[in-house]
PDB file of N, CA and C in Angstrom:
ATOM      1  N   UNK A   1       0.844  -1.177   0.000  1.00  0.00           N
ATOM      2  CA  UNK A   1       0.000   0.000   0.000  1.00  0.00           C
ATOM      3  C   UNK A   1       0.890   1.241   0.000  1.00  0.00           C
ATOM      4  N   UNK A   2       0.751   2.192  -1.031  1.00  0.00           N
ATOM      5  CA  UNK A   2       1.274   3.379  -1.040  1.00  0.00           C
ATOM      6  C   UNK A   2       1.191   4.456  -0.023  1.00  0.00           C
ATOM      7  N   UNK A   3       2.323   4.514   0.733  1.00  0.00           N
ATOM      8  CA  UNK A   3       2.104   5.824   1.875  1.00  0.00           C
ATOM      9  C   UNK A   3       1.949   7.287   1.423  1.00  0.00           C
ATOM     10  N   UNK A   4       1.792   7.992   2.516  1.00  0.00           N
ATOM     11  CA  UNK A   4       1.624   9.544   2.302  1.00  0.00           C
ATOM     12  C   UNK A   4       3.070  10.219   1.689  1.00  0.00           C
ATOM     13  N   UNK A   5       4.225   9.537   2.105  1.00  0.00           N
ATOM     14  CA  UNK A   5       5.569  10.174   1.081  1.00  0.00           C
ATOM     15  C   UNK A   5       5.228   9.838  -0.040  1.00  0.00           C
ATOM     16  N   UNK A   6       4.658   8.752  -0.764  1.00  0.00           N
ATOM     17  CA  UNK A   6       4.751   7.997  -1.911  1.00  0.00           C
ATOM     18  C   UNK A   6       3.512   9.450  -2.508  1.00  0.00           C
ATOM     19  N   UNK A   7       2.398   9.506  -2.039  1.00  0.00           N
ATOM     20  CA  UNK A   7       1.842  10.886  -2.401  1.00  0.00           C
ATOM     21  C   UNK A   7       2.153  11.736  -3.101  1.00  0.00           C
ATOM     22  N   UNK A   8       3.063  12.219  -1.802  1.00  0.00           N
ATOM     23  CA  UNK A   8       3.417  13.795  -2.119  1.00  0.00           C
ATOM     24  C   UNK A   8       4.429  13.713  -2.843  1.00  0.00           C
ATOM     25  N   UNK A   9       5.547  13.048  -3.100  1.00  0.00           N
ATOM     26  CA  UNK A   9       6.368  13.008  -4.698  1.00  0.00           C
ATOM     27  C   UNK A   9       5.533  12.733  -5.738  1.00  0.00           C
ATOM     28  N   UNK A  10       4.680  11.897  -5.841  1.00  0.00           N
ATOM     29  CA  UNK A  10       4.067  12.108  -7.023  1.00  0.00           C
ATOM     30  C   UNK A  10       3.579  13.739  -6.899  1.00  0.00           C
ATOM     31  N   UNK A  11       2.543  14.071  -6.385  1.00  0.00           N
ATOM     32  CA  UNK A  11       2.196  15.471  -6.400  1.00  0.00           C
ATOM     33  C   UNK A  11       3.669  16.527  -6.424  1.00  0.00           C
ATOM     34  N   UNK A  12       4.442  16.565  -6.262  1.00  0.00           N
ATOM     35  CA  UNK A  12       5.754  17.420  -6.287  1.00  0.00           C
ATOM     36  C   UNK A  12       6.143  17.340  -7.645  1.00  0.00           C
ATOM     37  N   UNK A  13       6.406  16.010  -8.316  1.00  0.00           N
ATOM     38  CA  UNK A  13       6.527  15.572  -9.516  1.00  0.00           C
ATOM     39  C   UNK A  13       5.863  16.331 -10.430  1.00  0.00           C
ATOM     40  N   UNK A  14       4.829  16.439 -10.383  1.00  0.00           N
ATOM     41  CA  UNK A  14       3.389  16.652 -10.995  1.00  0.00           C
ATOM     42  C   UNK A  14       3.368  18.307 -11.295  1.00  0.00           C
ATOM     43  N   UNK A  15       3.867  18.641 -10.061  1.00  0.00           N
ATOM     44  CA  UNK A  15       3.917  20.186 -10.035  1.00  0.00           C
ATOM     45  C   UNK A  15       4.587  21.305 -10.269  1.00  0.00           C
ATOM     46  N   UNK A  16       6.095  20.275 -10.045  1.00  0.00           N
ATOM     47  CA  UNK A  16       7.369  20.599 -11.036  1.00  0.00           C
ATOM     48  C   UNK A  16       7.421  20.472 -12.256  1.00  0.00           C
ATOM     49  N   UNK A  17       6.930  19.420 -13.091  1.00  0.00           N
ATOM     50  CA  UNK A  17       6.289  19.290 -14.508  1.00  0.00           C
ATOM     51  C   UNK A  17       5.474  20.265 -14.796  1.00  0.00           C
ATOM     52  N   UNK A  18       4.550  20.848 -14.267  1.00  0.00           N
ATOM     53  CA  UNK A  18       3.392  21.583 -14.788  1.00  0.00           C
ATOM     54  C   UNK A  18       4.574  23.352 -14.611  1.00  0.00           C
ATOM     55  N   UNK A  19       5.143  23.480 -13.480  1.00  0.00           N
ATOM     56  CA  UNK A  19       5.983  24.782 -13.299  1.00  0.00           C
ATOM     57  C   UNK A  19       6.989  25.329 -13.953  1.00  0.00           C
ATOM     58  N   UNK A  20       7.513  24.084 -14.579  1.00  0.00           N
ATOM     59  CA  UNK A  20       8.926  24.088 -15.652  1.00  0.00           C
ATOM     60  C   UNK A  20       7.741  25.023 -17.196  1.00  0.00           C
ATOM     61  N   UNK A  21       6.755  23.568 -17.495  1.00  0.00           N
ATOM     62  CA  UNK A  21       6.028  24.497 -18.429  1.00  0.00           C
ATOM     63  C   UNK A  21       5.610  25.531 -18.609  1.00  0.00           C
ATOM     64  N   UNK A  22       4.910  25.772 -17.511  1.00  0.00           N
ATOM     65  CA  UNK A  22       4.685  27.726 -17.139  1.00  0.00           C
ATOM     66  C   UNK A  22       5.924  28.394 -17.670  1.00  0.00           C
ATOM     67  N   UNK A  23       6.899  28.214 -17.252  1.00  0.00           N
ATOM     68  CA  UNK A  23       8.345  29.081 -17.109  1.00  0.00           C
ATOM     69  C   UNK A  23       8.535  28.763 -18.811  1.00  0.00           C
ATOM     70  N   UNK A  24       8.661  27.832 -19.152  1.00  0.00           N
ATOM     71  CA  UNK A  24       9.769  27.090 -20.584  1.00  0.00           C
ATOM     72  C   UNK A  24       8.957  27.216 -21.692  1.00  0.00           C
ATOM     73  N   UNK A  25       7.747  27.400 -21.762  1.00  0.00           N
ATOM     74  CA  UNK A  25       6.797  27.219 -22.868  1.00  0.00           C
ATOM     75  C   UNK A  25       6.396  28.439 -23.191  1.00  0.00           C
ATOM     76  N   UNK A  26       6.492  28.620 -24.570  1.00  0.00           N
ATOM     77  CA  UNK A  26       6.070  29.692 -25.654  1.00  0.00           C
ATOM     78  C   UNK A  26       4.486  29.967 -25.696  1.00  0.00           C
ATOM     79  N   UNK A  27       4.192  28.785 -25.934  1.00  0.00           N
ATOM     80  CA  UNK A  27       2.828  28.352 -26.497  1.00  0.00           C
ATOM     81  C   UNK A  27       1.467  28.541 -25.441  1.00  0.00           C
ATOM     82  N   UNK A  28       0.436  29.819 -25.140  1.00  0.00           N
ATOM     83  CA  UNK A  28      -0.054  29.796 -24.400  1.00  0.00           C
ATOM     84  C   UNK A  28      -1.396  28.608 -24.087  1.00  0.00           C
ATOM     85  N   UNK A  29      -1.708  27.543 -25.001  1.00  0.00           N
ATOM     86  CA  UNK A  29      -2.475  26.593 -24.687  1.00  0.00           C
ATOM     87  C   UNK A  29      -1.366  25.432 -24.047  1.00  0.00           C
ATOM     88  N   UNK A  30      -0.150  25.086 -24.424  1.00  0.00           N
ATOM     89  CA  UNK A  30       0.611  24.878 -22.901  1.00  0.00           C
ATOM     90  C   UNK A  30       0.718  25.113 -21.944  1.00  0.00           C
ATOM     91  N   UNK A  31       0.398  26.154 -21.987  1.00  0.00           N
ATOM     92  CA  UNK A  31       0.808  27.081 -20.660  1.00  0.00           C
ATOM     93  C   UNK A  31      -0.263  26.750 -19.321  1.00  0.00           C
ATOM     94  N   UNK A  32      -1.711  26.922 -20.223  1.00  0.00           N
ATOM     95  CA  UNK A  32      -2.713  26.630 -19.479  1.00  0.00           C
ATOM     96  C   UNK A  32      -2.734  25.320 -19.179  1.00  0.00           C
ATOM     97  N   UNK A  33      -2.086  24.284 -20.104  1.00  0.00           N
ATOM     98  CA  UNK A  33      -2.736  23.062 -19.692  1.00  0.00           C
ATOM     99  C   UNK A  33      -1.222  22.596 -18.373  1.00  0.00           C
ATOM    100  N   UNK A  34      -0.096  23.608 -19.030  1.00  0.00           N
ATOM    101  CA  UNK A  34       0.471  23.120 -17.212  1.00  0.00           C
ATOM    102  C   UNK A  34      -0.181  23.647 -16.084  1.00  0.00           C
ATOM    103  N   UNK A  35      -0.731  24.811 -15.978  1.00  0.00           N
ATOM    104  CA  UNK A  35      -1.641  25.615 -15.026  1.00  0.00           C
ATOM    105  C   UNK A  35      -2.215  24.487 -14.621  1.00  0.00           C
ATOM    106  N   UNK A  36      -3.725  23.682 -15.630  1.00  0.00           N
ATOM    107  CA  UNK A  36      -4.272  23.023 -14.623  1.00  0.00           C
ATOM    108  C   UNK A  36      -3.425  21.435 -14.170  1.00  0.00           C
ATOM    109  N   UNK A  37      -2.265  21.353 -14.620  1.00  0.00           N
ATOM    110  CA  UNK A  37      -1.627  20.014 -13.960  1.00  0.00           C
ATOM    111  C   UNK A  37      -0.657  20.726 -12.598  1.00  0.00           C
ATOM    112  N   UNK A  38      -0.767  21.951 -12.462  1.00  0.00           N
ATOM    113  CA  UNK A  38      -0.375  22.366 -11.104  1.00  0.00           C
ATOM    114  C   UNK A  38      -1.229  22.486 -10.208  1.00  0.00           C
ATOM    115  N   UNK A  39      -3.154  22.201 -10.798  1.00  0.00           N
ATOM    116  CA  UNK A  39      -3.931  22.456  -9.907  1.00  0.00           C
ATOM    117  C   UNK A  39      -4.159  21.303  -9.269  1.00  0.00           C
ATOM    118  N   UNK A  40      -4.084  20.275 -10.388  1.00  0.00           N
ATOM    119  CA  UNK A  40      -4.313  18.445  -9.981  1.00  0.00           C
ATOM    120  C   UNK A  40      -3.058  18.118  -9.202  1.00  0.00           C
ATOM    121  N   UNK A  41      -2.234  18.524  -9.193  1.00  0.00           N
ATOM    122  CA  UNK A  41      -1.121  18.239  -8.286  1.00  0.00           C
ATOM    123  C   UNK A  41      -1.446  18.899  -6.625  1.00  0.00           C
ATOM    124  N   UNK A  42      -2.372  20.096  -6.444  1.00  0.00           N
ATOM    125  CA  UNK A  42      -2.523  20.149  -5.172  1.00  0.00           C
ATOM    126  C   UNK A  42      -3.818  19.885  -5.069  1.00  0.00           C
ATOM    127  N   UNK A  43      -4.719  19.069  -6.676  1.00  0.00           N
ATOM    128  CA  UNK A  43      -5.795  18.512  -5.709  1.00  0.00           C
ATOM    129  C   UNK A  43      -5.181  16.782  -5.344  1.00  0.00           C
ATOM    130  N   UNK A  44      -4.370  16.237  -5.886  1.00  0.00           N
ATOM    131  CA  UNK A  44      -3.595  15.242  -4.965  1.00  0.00           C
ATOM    132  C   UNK A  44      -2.594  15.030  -3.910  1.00  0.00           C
ATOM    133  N   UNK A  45      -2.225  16.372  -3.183  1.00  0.00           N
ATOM    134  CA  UNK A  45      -1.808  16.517  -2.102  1.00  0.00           C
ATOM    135  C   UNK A  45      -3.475  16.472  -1.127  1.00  0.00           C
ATOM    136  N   UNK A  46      -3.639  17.672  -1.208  1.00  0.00           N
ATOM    137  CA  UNK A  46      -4.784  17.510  -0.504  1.00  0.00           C
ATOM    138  C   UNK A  46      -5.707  16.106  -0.002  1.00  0.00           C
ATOM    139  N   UNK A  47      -5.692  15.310  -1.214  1.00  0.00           N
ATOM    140  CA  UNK A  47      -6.710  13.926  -1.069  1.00  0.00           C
ATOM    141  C   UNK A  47      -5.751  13.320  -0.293  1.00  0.00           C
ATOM    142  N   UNK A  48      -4.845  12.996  -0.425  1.00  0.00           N
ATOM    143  CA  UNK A  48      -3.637  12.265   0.135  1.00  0.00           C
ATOM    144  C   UNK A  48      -3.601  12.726   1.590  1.00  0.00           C
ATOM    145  N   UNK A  49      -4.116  13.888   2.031  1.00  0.00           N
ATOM    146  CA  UNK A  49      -3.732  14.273   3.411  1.00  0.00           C
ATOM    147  C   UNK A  49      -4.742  14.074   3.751  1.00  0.00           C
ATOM    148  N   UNK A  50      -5.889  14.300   3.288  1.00  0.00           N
ATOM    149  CA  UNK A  50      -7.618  13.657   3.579  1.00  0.00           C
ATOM    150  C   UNK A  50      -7.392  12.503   4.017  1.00  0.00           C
ATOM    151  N   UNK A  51      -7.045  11.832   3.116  1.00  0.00           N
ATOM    152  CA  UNK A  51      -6.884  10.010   3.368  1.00  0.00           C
ATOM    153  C   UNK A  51      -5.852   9.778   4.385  1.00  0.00           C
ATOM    154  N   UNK A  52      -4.761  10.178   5.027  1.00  0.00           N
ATOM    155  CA  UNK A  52      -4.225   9.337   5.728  1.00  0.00           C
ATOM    156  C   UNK A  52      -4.415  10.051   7.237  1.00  0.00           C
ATOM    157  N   UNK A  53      -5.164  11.548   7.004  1.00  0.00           N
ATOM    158  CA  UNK A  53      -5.552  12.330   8.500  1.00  0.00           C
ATOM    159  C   UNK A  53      -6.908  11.353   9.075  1.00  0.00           C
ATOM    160  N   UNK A  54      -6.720  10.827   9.706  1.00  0.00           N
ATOM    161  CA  UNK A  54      -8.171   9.764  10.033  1.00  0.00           C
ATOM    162  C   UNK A  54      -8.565  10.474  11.856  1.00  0.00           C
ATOM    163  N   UNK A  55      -9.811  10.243  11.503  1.00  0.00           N
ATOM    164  CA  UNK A  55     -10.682  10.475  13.084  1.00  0.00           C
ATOM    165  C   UNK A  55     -11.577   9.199  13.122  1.00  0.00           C
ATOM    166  N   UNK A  56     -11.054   8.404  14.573  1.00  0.00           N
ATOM    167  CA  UNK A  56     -11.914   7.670  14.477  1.00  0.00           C
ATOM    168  C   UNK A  56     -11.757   6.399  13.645  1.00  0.00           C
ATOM    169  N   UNK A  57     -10.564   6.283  13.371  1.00  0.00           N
ATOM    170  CA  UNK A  57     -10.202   5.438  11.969  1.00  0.00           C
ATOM    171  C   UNK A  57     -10.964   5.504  11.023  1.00  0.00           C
ATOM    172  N   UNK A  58     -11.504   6.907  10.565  1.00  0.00           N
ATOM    173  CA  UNK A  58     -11.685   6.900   9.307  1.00  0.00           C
ATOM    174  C   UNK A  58     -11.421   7.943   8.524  1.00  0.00           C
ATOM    175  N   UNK A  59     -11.473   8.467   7.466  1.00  0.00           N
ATOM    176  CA  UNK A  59     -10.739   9.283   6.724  1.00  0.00           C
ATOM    177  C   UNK A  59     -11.155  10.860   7.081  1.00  0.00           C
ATOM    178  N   UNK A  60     -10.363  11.438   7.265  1.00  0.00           N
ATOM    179  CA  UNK A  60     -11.061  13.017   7.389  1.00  0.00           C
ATOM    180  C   UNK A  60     -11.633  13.566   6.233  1.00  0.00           C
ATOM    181  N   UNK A  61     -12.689  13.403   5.731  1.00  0.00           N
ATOM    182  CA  UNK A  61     -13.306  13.861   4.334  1.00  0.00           C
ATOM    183  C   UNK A  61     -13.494  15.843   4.432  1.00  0.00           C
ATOM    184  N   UNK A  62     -12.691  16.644   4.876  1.00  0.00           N
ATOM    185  CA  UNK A  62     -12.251  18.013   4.549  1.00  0.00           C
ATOM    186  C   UNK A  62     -11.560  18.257   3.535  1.00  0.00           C
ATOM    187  N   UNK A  63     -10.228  17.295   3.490  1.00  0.00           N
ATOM    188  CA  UNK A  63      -9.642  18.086   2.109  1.00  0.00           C
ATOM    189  C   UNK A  63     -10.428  17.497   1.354  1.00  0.00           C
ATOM    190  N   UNK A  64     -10.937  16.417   0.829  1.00  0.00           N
ATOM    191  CA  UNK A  64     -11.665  15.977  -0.303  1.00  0.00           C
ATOM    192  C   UNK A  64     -12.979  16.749  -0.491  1.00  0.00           C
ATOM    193  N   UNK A  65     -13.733  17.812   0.263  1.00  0.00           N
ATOM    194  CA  UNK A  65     -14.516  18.382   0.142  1.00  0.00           C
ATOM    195  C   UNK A  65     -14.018  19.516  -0.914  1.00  0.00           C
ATOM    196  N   UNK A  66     -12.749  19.917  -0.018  1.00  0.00           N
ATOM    197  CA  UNK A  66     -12.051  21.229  -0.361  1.00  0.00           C
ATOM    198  C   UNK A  66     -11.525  20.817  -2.127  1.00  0.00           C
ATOM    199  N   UNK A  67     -11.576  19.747  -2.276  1.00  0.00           N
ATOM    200  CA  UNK A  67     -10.908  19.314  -3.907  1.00  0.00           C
ATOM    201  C   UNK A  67     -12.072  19.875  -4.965  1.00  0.00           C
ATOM    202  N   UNK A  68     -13.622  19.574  -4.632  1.00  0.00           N
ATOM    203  CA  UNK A  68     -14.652  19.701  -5.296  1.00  0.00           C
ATOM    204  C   UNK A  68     -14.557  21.082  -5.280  1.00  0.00           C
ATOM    205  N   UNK A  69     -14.172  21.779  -4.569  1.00  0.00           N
ATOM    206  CA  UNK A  69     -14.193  23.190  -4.750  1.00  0.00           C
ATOM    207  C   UNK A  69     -13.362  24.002  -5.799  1.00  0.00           C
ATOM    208  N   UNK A  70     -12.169  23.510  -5.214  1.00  0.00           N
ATOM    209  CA  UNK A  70     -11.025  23.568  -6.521  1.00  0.00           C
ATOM    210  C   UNK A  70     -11.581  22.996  -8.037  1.00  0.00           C
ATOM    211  N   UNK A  71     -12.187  21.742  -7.968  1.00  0.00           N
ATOM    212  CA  UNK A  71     -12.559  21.567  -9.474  1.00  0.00           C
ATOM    213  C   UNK A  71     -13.754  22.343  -9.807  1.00  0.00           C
ATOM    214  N   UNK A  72     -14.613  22.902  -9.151  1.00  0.00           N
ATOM    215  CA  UNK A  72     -15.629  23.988 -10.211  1.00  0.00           C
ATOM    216  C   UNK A  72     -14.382  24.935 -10.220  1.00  0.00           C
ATOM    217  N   UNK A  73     -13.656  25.693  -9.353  1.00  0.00           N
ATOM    218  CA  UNK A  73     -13.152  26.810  -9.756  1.00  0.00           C
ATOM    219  C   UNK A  73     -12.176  26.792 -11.183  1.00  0.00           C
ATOM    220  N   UNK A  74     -11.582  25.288 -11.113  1.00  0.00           N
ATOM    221  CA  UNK A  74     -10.921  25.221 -11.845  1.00  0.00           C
ATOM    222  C   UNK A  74     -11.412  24.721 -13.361  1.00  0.00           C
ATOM    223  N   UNK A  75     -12.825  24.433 -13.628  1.00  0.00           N
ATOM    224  CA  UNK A  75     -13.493  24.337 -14.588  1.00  0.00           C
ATOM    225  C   UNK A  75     -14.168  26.024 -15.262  1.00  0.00           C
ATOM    226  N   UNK A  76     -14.663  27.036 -14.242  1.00  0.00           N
ATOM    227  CA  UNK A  76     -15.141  27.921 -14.173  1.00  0.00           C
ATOM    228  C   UNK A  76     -13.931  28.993 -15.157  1.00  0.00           C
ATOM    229  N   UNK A  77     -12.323  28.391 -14.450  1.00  0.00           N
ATOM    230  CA  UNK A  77     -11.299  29.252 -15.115  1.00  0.00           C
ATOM    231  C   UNK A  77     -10.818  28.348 -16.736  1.00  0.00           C
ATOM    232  N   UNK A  78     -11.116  27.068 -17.336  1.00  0.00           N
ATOM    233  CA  UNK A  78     -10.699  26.866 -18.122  1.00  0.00           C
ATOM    234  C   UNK A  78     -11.236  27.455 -19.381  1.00  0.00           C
ATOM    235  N   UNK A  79     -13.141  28.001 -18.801  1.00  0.00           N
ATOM    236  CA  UNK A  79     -14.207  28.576 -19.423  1.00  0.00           C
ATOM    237  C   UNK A  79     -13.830  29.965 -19.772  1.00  0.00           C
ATOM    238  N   UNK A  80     -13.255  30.491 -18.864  1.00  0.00           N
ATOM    239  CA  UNK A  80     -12.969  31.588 -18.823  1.00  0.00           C
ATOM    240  C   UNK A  80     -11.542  32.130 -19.954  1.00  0.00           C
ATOM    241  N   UNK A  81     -10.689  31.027 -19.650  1.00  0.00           N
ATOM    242  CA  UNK A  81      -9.329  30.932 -20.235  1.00  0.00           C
ATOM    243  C   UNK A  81      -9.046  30.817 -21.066  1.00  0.00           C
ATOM    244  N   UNK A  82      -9.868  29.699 -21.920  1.00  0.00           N
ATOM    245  CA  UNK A  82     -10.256  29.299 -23.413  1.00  0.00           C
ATOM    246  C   UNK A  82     -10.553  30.445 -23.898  1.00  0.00           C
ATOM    247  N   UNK A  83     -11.235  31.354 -23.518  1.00  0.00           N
ATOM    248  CA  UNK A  83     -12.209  32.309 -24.346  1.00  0.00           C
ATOM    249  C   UNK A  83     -11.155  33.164 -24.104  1.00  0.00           C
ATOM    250  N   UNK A  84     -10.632  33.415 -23.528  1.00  0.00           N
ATOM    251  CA  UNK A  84      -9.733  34.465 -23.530  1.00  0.00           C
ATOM    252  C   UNK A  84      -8.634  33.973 -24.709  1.00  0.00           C
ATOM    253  N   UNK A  85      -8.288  33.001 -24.615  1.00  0.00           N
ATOM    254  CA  UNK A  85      -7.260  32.669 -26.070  1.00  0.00           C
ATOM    255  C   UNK A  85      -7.410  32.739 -27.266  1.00  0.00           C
ATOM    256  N   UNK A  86      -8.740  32.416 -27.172  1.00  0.00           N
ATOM    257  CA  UNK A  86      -9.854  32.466 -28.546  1.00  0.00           C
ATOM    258  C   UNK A  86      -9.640  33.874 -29.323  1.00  0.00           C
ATOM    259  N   UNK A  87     -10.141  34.833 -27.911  1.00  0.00           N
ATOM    260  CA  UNK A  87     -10.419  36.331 -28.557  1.00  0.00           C
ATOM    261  C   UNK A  87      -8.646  36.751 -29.103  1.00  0.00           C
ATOM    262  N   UNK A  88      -7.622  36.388 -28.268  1.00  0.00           N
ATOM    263  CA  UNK A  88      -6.281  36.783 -28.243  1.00  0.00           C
ATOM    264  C   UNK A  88      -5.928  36.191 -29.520  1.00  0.00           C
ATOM    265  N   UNK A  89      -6.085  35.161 -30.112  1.00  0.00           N
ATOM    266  CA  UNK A  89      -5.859  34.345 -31.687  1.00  0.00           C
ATOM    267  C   UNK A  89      -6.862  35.104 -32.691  1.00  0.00           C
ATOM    268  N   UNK A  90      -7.473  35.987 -32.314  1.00  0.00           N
ATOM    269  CA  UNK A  90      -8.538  36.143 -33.231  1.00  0.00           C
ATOM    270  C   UNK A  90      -8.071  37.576 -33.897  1.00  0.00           C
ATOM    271  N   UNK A  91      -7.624  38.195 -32.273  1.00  0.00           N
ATOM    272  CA  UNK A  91      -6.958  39.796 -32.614  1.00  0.00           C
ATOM    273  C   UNK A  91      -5.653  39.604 -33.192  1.00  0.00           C
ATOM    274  N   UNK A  92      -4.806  38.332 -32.584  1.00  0.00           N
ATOM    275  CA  UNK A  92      -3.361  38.512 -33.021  1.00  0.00           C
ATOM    276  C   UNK A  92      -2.704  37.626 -34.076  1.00  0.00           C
ATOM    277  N   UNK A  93      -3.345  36.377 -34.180  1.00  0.00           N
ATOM    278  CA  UNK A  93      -3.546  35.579 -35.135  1.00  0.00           C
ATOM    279  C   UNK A  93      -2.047  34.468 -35.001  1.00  0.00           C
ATOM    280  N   UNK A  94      -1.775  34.485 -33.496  1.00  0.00           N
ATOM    281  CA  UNK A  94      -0.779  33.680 -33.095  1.00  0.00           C
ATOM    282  C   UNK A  94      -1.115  33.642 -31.765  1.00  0.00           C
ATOM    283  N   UNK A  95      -0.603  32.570 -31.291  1.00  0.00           N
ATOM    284  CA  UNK A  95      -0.770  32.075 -29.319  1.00  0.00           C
ATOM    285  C   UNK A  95       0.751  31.827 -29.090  1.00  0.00           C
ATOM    286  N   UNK A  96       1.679  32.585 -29.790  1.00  0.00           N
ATOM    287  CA  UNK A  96       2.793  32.166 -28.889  1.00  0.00           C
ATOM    288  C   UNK A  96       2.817  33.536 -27.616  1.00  0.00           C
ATOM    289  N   UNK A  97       3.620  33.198 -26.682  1.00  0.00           N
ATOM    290  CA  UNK A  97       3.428  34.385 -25.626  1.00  0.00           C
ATOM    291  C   UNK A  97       4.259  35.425 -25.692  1.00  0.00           C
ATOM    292  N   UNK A  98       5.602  35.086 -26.562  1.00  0.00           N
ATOM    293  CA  UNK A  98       6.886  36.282 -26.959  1.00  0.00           C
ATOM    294  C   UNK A  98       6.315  37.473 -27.915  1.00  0.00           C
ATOM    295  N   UNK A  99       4.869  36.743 -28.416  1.00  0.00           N
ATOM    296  CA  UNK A  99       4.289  38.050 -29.760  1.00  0.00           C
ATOM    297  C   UNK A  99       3.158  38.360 -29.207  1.00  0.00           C
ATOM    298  N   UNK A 100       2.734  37.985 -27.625  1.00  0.00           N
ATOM    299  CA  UNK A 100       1.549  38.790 -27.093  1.00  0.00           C
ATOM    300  C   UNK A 100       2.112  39.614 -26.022  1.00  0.00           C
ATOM    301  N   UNK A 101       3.353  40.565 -25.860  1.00  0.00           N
ATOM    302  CA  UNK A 101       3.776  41.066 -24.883  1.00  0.00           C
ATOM    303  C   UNK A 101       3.083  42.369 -24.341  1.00  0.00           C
ATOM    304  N   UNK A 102       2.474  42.671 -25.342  1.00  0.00           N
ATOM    305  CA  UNK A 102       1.985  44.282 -24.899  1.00  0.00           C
ATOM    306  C   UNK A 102      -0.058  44.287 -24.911  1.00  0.00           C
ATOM    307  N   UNK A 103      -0.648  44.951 -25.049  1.00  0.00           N
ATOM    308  CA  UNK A 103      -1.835  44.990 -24.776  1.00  0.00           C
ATOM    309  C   UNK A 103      -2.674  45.668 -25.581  1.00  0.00           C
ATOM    310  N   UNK A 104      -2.002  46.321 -26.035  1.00  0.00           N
ATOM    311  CA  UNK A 104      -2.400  47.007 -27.281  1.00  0.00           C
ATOM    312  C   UNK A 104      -2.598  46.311 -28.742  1.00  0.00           C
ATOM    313  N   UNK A 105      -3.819  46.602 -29.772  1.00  0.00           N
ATOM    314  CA  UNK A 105      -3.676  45.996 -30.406  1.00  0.00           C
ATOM    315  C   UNK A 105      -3.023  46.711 -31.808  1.00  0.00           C
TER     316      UNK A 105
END
């Protein structure tokens, strides 16, 4: 059975992968999709600390509440995010991030 270290390296893993991309990647639909693998990385810390914090010998179901929360928010922002790339490809007619530096069109 996988312990709570075995967890949180995966989630560290997960989050360092998704942070390198933020930083290293041109391409802003990369960018976002490391965004949300930095969000799944602390919604698997969280479950992981749910699951092994027990009352009662049984699981503390708080962080796993707190995960459902994170996933509307984090559905609410992909809605949001998409459309924002959409309009940004539409005005600039590229998604790399070195040729969207300024704000002006």
């Amino acid at each position: 059975m996988p312990s709570l270290n075995d967890y949180l390296l995966v989630s560290g893993l997960l989050f360092s992968i998704g942070l390198a991309g933020v930083v290293l990647r041109r391409n802003i639909i990369v960018v976002f999709m490391c965004l949300e693998l930095m969000l799944s990385a602390a919604n698997l810390t969280l479950v992981a600390f749910s699951r092994f914090n027990t009352v009662d010998s049984l699981p503390d179901y708080d962080g796993q509440m707190l995960v459902f929360f994170v996933i509307t928010v984090a559905a609410a922002e992909v809605a949001v995010g998409l459309a924002i790339i959409v309009a940004l490809y539409r005005a600039r007619q590229t998604i790399h991030t070195d040729e969207l530096m300024t704000l002006k069109g």
